[in-house]
Protein backbone atom coordinates (compact mmCIF):
# COMPACT_ATOMS: atom_id res chain seq x y z
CA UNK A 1 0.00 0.00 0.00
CA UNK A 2 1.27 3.43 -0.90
CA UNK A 3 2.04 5.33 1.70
CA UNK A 4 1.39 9.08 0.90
CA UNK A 5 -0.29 10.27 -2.27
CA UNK A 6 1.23 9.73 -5.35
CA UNK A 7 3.57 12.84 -6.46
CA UNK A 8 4.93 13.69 -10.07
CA UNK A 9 9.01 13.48 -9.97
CA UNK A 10 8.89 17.23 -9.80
CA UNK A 11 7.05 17.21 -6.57
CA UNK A 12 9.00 14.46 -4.90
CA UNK A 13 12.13 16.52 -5.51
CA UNK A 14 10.72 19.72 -3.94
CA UNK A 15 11.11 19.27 -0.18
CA UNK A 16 10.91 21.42 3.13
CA UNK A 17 13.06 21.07 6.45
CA UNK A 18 11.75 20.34 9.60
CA UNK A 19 13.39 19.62 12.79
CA UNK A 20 12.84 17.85 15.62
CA UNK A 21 14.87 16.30 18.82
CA UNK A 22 16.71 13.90 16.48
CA UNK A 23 17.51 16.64 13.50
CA UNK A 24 17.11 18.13 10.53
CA UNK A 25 15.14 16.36 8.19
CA UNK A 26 13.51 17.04 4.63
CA UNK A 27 9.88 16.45 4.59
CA UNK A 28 8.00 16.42 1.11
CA UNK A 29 7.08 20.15 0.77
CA UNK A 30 3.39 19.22 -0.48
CA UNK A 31 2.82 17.17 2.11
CA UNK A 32 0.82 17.71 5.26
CA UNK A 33 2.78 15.69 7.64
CA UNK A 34 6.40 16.28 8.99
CA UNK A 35 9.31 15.50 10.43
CA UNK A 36 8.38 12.79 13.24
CA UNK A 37 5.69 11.55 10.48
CA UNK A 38 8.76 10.92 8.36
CA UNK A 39 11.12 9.34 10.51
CA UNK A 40 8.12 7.01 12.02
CA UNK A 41 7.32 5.68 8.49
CA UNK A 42 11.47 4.90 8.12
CA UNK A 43 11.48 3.15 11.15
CA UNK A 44 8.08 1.07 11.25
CA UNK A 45 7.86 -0.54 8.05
CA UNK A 46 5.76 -3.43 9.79
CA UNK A 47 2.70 -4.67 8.16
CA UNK A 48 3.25 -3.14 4.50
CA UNK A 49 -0.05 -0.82 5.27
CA UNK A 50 -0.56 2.51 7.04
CA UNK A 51 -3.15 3.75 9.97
CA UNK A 52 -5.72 4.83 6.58
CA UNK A 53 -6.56 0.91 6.42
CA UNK A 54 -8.61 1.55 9.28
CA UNK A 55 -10.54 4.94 8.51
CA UNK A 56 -12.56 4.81 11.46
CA UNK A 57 -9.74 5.31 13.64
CA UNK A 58 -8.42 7.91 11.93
CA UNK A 59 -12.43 9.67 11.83
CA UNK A 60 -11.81 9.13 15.77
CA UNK A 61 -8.71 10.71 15.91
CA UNK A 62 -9.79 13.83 14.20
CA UNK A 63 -13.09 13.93 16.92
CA UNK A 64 -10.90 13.49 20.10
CA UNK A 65 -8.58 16.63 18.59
CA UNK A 66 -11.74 18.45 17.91
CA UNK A 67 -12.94 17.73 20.94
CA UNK A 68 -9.75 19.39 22.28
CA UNK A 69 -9.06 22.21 20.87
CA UNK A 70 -13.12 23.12 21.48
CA UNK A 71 -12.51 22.18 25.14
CA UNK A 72 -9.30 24.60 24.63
CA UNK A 73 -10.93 27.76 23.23
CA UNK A 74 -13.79 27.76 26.06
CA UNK A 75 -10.82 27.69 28.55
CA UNK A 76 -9.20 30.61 26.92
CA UNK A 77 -5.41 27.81 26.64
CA UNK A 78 -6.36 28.76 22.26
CA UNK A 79 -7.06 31.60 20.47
CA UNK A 80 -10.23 32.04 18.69
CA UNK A 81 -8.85 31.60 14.97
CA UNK A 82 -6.33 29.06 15.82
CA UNK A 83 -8.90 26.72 17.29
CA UNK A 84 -11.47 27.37 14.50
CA UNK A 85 -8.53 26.38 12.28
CA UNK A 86 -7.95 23.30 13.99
CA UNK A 87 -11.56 22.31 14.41
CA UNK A 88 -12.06 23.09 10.58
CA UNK A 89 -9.22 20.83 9.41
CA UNK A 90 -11.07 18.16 11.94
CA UNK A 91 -14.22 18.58 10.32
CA UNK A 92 -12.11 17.50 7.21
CA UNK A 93 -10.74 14.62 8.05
CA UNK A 94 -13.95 13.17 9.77
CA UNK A 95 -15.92 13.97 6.40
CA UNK A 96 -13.16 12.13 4.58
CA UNK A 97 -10.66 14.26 3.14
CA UNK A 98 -6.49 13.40 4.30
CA UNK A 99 -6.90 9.94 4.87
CA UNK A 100 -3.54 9.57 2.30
CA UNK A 101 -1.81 11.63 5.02
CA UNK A 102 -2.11 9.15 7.45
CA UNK A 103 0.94 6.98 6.34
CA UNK A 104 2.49 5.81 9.70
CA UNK A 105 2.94 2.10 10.42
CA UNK A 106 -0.54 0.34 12.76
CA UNK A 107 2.15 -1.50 14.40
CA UNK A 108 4.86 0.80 16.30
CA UNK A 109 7.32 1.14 19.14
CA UNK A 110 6.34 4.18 21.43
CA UNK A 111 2.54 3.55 22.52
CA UNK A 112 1.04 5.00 19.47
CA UNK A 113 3.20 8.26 19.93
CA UNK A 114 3.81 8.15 15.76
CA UNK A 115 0.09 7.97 14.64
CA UNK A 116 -0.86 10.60 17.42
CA UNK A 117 2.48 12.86 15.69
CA UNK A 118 1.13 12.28 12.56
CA UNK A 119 -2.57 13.49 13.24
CA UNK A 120 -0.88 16.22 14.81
CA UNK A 121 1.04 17.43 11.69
CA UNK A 122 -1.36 16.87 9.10
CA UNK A 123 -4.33 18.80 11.62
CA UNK A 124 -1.38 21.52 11.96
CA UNK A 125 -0.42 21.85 8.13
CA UNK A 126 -3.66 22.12 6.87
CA UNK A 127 -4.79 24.46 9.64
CA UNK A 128 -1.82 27.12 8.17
CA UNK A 129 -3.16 26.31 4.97
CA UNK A 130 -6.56 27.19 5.87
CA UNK A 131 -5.01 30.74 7.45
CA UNK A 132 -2.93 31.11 4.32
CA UNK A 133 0.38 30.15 6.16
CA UNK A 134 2.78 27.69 4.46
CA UNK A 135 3.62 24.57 6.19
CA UNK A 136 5.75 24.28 8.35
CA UNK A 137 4.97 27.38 9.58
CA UNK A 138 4.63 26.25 13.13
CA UNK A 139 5.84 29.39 14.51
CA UNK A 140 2.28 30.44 13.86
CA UNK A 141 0.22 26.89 14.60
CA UNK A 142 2.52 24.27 16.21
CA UNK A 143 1.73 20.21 16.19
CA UNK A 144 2.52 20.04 20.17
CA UNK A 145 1.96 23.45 21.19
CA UNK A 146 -1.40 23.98 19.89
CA UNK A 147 -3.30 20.92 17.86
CA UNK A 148 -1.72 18.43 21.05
CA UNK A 149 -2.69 21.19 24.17
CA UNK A 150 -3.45 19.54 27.11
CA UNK A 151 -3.16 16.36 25.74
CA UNK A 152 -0.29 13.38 25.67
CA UNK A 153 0.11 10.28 23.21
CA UNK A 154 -1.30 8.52 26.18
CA UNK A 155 -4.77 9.36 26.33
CA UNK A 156 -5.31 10.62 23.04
CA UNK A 157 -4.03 7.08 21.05
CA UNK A 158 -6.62 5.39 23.64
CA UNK A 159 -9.46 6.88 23.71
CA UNK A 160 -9.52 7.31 19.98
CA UNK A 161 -8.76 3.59 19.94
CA UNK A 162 -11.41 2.63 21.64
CA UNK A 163 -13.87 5.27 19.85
CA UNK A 164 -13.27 3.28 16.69
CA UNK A 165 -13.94 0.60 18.10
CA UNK A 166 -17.33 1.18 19.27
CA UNK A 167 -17.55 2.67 15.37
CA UNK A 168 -16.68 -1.17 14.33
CA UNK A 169 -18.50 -2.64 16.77
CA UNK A 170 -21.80 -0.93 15.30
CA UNK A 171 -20.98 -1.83 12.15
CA UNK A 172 -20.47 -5.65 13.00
CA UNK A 173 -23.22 -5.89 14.87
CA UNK A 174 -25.20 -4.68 11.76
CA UNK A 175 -23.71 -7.00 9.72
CA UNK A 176 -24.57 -9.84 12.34
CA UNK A 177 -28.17 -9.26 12.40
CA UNK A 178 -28.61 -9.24 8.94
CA UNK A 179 -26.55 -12.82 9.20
CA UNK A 180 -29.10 -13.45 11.57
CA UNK A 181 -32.26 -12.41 9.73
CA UNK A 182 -31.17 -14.68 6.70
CA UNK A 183 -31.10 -17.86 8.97
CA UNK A 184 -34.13 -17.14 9.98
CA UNK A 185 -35.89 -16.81 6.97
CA UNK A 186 -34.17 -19.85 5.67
CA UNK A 187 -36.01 -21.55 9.05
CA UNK A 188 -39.17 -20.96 8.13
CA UNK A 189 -38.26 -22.13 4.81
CA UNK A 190 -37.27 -25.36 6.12
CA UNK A 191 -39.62 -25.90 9.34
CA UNK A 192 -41.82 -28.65 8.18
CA UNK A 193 -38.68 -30.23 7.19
CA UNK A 194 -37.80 -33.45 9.28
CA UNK A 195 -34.09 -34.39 9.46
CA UNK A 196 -32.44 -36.95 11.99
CA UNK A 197 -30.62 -34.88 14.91
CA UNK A 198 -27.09 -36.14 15.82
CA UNK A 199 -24.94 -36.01 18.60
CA UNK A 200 -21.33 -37.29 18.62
CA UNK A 201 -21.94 -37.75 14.68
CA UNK A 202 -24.59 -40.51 15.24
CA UNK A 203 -28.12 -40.59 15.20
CA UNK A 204 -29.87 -38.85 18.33
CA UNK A 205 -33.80 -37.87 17.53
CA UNK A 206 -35.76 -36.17 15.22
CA UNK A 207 -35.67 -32.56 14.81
CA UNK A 208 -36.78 -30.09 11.71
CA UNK A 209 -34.41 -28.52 9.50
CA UNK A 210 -36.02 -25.53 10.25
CA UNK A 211 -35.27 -25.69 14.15
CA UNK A 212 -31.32 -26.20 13.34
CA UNK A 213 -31.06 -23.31 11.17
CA UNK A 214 -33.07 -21.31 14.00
CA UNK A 215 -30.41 -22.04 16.02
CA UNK A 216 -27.44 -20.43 14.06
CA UNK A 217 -30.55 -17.40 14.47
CA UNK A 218 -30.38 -17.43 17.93
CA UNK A 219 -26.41 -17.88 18.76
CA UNK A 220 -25.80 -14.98 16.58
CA UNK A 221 -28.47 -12.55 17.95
CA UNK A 222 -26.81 -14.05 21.67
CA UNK A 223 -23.39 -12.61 20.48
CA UNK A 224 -25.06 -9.30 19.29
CA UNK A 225 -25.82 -8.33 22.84
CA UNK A 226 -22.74 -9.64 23.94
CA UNK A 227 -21.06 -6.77 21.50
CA UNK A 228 -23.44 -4.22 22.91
CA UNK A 229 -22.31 -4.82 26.49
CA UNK A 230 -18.74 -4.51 25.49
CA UNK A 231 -19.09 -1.54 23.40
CA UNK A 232 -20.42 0.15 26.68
CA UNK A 233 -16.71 -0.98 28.37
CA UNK A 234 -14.86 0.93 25.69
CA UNK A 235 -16.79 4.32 25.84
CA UNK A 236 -14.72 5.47 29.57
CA UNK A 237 -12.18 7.79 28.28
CA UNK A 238 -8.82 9.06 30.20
CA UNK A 239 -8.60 12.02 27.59
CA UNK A 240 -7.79 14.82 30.36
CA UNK A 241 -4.99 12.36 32.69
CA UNK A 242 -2.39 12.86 30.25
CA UNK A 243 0.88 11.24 30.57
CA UNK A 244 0.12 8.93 33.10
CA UNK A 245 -3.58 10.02 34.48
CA UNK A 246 -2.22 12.72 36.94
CA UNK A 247 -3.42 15.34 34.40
CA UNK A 248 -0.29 17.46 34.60
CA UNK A 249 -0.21 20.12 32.27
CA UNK A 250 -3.86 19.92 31.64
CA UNK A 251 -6.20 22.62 32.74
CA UNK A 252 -8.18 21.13 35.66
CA UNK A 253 -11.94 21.21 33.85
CA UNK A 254 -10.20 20.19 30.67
CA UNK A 255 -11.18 16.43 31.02
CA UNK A 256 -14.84 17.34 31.47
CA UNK A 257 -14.88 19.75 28.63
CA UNK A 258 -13.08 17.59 25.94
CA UNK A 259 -15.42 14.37 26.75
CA UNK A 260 -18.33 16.17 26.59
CA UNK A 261 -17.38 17.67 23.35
CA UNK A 262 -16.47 14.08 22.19
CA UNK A 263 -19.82 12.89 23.19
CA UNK A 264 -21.42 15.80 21.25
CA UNK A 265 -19.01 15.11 18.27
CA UNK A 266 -19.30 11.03 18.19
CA UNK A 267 -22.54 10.58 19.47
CA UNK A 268 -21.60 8.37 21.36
CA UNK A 269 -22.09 8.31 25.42
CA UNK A 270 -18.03 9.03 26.07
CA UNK A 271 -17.87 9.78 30.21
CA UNK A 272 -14.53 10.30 31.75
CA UNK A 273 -12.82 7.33 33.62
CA UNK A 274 -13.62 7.17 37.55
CA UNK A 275 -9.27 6.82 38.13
CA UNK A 276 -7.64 8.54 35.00
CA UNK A 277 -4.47 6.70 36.52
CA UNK A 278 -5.83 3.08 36.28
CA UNK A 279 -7.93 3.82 32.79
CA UNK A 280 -4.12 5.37 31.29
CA UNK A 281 -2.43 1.36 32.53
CA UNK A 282 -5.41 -0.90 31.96
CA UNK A 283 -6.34 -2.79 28.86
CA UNK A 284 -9.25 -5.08 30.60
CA UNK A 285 -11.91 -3.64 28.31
CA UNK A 286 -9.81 -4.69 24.81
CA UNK A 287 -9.44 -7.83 26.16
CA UNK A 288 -12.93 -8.49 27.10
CA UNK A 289 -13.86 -6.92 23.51
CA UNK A 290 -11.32 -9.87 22.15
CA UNK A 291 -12.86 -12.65 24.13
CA UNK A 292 -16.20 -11.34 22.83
CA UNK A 293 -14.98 -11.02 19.34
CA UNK A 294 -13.68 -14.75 19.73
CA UNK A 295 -16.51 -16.06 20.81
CA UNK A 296 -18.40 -14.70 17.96
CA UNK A 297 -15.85 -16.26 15.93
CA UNK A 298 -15.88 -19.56 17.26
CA UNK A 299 -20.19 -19.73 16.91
CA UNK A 300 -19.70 -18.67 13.31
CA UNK A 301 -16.78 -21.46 12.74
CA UNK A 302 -19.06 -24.14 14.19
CA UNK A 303 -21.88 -22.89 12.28
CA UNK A 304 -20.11 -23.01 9.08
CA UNK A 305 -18.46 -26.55 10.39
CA UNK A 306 -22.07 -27.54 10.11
CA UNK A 307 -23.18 -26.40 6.53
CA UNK A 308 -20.27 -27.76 5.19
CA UNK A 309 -20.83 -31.34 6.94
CA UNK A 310 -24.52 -31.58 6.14
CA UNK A 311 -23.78 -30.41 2.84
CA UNK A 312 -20.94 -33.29 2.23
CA UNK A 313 -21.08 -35.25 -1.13
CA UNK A 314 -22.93 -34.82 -2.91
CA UNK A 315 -23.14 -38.92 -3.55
CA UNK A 316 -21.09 -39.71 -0.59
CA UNK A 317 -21.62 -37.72 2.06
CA UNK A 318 -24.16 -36.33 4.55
CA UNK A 319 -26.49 -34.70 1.24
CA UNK A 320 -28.57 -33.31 3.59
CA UNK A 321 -28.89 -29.36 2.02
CA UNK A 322 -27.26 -28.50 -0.89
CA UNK A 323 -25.36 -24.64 -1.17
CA UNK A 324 -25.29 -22.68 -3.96
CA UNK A 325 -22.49 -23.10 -6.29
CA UNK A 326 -20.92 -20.38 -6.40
CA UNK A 327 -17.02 -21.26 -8.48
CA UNK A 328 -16.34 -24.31 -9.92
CA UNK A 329 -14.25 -26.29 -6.96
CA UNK A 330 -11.19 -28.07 -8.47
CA UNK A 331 -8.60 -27.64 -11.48
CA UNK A 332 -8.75 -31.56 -12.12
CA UNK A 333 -12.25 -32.92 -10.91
CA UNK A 334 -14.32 -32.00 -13.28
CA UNK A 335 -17.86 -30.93 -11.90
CA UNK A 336 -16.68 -30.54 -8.58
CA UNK A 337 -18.34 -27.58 -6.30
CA UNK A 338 -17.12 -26.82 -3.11
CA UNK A 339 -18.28 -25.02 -0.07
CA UNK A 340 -16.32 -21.96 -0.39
CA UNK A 341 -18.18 -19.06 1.56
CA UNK A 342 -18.30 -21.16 5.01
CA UNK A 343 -14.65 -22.68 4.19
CA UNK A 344 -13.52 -18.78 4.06
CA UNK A 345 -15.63 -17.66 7.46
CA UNK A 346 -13.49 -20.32 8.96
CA UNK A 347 -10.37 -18.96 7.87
CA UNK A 348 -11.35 -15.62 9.52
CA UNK A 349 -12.56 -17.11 12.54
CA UNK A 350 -8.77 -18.84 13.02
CA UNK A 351 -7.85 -15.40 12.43
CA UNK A 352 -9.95 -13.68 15.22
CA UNK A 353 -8.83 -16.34 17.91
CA UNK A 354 -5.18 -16.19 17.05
CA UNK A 355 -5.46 -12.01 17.15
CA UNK A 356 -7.13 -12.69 20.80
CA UNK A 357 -3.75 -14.26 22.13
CA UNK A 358 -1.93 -11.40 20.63
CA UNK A 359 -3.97 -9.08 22.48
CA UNK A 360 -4.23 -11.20 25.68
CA UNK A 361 -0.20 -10.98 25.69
CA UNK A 362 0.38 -7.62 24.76
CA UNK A 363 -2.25 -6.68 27.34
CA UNK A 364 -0.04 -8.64 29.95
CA UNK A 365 2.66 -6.99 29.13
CA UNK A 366 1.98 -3.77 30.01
CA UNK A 367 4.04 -2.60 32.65
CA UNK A 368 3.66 -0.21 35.63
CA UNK A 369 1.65 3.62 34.27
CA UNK A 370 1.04 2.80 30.64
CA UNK A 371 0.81 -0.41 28.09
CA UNK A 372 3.39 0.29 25.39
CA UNK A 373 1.63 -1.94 23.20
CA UNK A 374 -1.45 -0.73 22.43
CA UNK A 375 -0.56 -0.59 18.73
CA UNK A 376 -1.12 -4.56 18.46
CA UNK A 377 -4.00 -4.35 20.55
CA UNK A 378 -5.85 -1.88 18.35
CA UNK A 379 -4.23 -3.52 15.17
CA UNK A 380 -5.65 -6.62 16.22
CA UNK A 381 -9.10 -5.91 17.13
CA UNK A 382 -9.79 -3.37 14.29
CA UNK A 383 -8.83 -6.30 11.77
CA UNK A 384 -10.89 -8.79 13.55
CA UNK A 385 -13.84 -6.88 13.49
CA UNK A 386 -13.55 -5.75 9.62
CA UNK A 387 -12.82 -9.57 8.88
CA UNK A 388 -15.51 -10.57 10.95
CA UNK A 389 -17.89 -7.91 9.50
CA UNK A 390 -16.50 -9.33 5.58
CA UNK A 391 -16.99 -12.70 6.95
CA UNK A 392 -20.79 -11.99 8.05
CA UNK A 393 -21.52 -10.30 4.78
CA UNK A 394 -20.28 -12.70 2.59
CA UNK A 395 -22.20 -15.75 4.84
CA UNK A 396 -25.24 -14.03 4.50
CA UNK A 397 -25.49 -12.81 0.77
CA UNK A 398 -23.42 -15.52 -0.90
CA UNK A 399 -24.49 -18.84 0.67
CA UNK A 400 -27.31 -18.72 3.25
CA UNK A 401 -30.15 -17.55 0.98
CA UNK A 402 -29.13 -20.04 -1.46
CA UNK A 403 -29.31 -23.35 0.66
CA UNK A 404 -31.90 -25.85 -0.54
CA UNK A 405 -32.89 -29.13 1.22
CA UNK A 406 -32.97 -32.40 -0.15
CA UNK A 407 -36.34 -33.33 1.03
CA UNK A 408 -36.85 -36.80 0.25
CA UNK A 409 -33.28 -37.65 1.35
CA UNK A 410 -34.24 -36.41 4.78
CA UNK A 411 -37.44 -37.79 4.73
CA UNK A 412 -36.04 -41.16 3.89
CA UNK A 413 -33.20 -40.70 6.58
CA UNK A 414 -35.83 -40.33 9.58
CA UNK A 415 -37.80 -43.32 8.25
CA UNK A 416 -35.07 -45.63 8.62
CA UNK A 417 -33.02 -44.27 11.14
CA UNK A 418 -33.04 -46.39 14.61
CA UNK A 419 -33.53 -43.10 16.38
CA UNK A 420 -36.93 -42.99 16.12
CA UNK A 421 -36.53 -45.79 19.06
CA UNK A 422 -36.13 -43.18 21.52
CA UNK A 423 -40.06 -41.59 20.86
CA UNK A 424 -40.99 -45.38 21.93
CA UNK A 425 -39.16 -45.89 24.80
CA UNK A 426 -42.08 -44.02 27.23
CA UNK A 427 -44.20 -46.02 26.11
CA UNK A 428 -42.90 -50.18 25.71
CA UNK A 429 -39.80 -49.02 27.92
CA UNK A 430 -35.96 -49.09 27.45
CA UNK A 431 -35.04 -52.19 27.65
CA UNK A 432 -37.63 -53.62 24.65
CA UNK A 433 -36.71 -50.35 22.86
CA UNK A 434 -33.23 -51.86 22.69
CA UNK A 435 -33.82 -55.10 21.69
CA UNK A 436 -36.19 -52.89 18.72
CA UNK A 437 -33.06 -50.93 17.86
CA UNK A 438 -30.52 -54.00 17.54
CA UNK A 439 -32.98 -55.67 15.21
CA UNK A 440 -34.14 -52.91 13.16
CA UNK A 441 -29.69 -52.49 12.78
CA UNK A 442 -29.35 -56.23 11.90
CA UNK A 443 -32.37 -56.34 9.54
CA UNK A 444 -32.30 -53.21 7.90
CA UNK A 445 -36.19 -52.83 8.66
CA UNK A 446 -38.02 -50.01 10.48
CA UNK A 447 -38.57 -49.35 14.27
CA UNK A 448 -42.23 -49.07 13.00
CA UNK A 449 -42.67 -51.96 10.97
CA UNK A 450 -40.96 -54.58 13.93
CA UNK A 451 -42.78 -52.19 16.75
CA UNK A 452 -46.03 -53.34 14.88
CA UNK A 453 -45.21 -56.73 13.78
CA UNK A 454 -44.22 -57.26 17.26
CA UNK A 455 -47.17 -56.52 18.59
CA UNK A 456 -45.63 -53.77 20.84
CA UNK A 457 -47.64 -51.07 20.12
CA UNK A 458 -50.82 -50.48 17.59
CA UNK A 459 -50.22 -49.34 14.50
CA UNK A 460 -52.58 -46.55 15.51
CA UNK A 461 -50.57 -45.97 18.42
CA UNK A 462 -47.30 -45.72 16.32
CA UNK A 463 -48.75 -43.31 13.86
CA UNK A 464 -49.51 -40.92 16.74
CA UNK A 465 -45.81 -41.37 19.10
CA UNK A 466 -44.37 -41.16 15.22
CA UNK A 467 -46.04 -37.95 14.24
CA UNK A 468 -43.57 -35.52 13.27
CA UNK A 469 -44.94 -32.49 15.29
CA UNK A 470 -44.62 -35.00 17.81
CA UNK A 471 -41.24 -36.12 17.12
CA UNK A 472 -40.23 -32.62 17.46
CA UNK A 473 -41.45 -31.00 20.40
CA UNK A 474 -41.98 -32.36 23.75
CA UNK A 475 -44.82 -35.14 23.30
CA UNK A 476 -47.18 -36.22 26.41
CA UNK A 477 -50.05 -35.98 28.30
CA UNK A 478 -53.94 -38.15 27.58
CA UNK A 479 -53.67 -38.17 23.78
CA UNK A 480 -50.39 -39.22 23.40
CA UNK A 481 -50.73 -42.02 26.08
CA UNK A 482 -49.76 -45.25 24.77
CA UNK A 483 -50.08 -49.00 26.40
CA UNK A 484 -48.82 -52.20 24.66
């Protein structure tokens, strides 16, 4: 990925200098971010991407520096113009325009100190430019002294962290109920569908088709809350503790000021942390937001483990629904289709759950006032949920709506599987109902036909217990009272 925006050989010759505690250093003189900018992209070249992959953080960087330089100006700490520069330039970025100025590294030593340098020189270059200043012109607007006031590395990286976040978070959970939706209508499709239920891979009871797809419904709309309660975690900001929550240098209402503003700006319910000190050290809420985001991972791998086994053959296997063919499946079996879309949802799901050790560990490893890897963390999570949010989309537009049943297959299955011993055991008991099961196993026959030749139960008797609503739902009570 390129990592600034793409400059005629003219251009890329033209440069300014900008100095900082290392040095001198030439900067490209059309750009809008500087020196520490330049030397952070020299020595984090990581992942082969830059901090625009994940535009929502940068949106939420731009709205906690809005929020501070609003929170600022009230306080009288910046000048009227200055701060309506600033908060212009903000308004920018969160509508879009910049994002090629973000060019630093996701993953980087110093606790996100080069992405918050880099918002700070791109908000400070195109605030001169908005006053008619050159850049570099920080004699008039500086990076530190004006666009970071009041602020450190330490609770700006944070909080915006964990306001992109939430942003992802909404969006996944979007994306999960519309996963949701299409299992559900693919349940009522199927719910006068009987298939055999199976535990341990052999045959347990009856169930419909439509009750196992209601249950992919229902895990998925359980994980949906479970990303609204941790959403609520991440929204306790320590913008106002600074360096290490004491709040030194800030003014003393700052904290209250710039998370209100936030709040206003986001929309989102942003409070300041109870102990600015703890929220600058602790990483609890990414890592519940990981376990979270694994979990929701691990119910979509199993579901997909599912389609793809009752799916199998389609001669040979399971051949219980069929998915929609989406590619042809092999470069030297001819006609072959494979399950692609749930074969890819698992591959993101082994994603997610490795990206929750990385953040469990870097999360450990913080030490004493501040966690110095928070770049992983956020890294981590804000690829698991735009996987996860891929994977959801693709699940639910490019295989679930497509899924057929093979009726008479299933049909056939029930009829002949010994399961359907288990609906008779109430009633000739579990002993006989053994005996039933070993014959119907050695003869190949059905539990009905010996139950009835046996003279176990009626044949009226069996139709009832064998009923399919009956089969499917708890069964009892006077009409469904059966004596040999």
């Amino acid at each position: 990925m390129s990592r600034g925006p793409q400059q005629s050989e003219e251009q890329q010759m033209a440069v300014r200098i900008e100095h900082d505690l290392v040095g001198d250093k030439e900067v490209p003189a059309d750009a809008y971010y500087g020196v520490h900018t330049v030397r952070a992209v020299e020595n984090f070249a990581i992942t082969g991407s830059t901090i625009a992959q994940f535009p929502d953080l940068i949106t939420a960087l731009a709205a906690v520096k809005q929020a501070a330089a609003q929170a600022n100006r009230d306080l009288d700490l910046l000048s009227p113009d200055i701060a309506a520069a600033i908060i212009g330039v903000c308004e920018e970025i969160r509508a879009g325009r910049l994002v090629d100025q973000f060019v630093v590294d996701p993953v980087q030593g110093g606790a996100g100190t080069s992405t918050n340098m880099n918002t700070n020189e791109v908000i400070a270059n195109r605030a001169l430019e908005l006053l008619g200043r050159p850049r570099g012109s920080y004699d008039v607007i500086h990076p530190l002294d004006h666009v970071n006031l009041g602020q450190s590395t330490n609770d700006v990286y944070p909080t915006a962290v964990r306001l992109a976040l939430v942003t992802s978070l909404h969006r996944l959970g979007h994306s999960l109920g519309a996963l949701a939706t299409a299992f559900t209508e693919k349940a009522a499709e199927f719910s006068g569908v009987l298939k055999m239920g199976r535990t341990q891979l052999q045959d347990a009871v009856p169930m419909t088709l439509g009750q196992e797809f209601t249950t992919y419904a229902v895990m998925i709309e359980e994980d949906r809350q479970r990303l609204t309660e941790a959403a609520a975690l991440l929204l306790e900001s320590n913008l106002g503790g600074t360096a290490i929550g004491t709040g030194i240098n800030g003014h003393p209402r700052y904290a209250e000021l710039a998370c209100a503003y936030l709040a206003e700006i986001s929309g989102e319910s942003v409070r300041p942390a109870g102990d600015f000190i703890e929220a600058t050290q602790d990483c609890g809420a990414f890592v519940q937001l990981s376990g979270v985001l694994k979990r929701v991972a691990v119910k979509l791998s199993k579901t997909c483990n599912d389609l793809r086994l009752t799916s199998s053959g389609p001669t040979a296997g399971l051949g219980e629904i069929n998915l929609p063919p989406v590619q042809a499946g092999s470069s030297i079996m001819p006609g072959k289709v494979n399950p692609v879309i749930p074969e890819v949802v698992n591959q993101v799901a082994f994603e997610v759950i490795g990206n929750d050790l990385t953040v469990t560990l870097a999360a450990e490893a913080g030490q004493l006032q501040l966690n110095a890897f928070e770049p992983v963390i956020a890294y981590s999570l804000l690829r698991s949920l735009t996987h996860l949010r891929a994977a959801c989309d693709t699940l639910a537009t490019r295989c679930v709506p497509g899924i057929t049943a093979n009726r008479e297959h299933l049909h056939d299955s029930v009829h002949r599987s010994i399961g359907l011993v288990t609906a008779l055991a109430p009633h000739i008991g579990y002993a006989a109902s053994t005996t039933l099961a070993r014959q119907a196993l050695t003869t190949g026959r059905t539990i009905k036909d010996l139950a009835a030749e046996g003279g176990l139960l009626t044949t009226d008797q069996l139709d009832t217990i064998l009923r399919p609503e009956n089969l499917t739902q708890p069964f009892g009570g006077p009409s469904a009272a059966a004596t040999p």
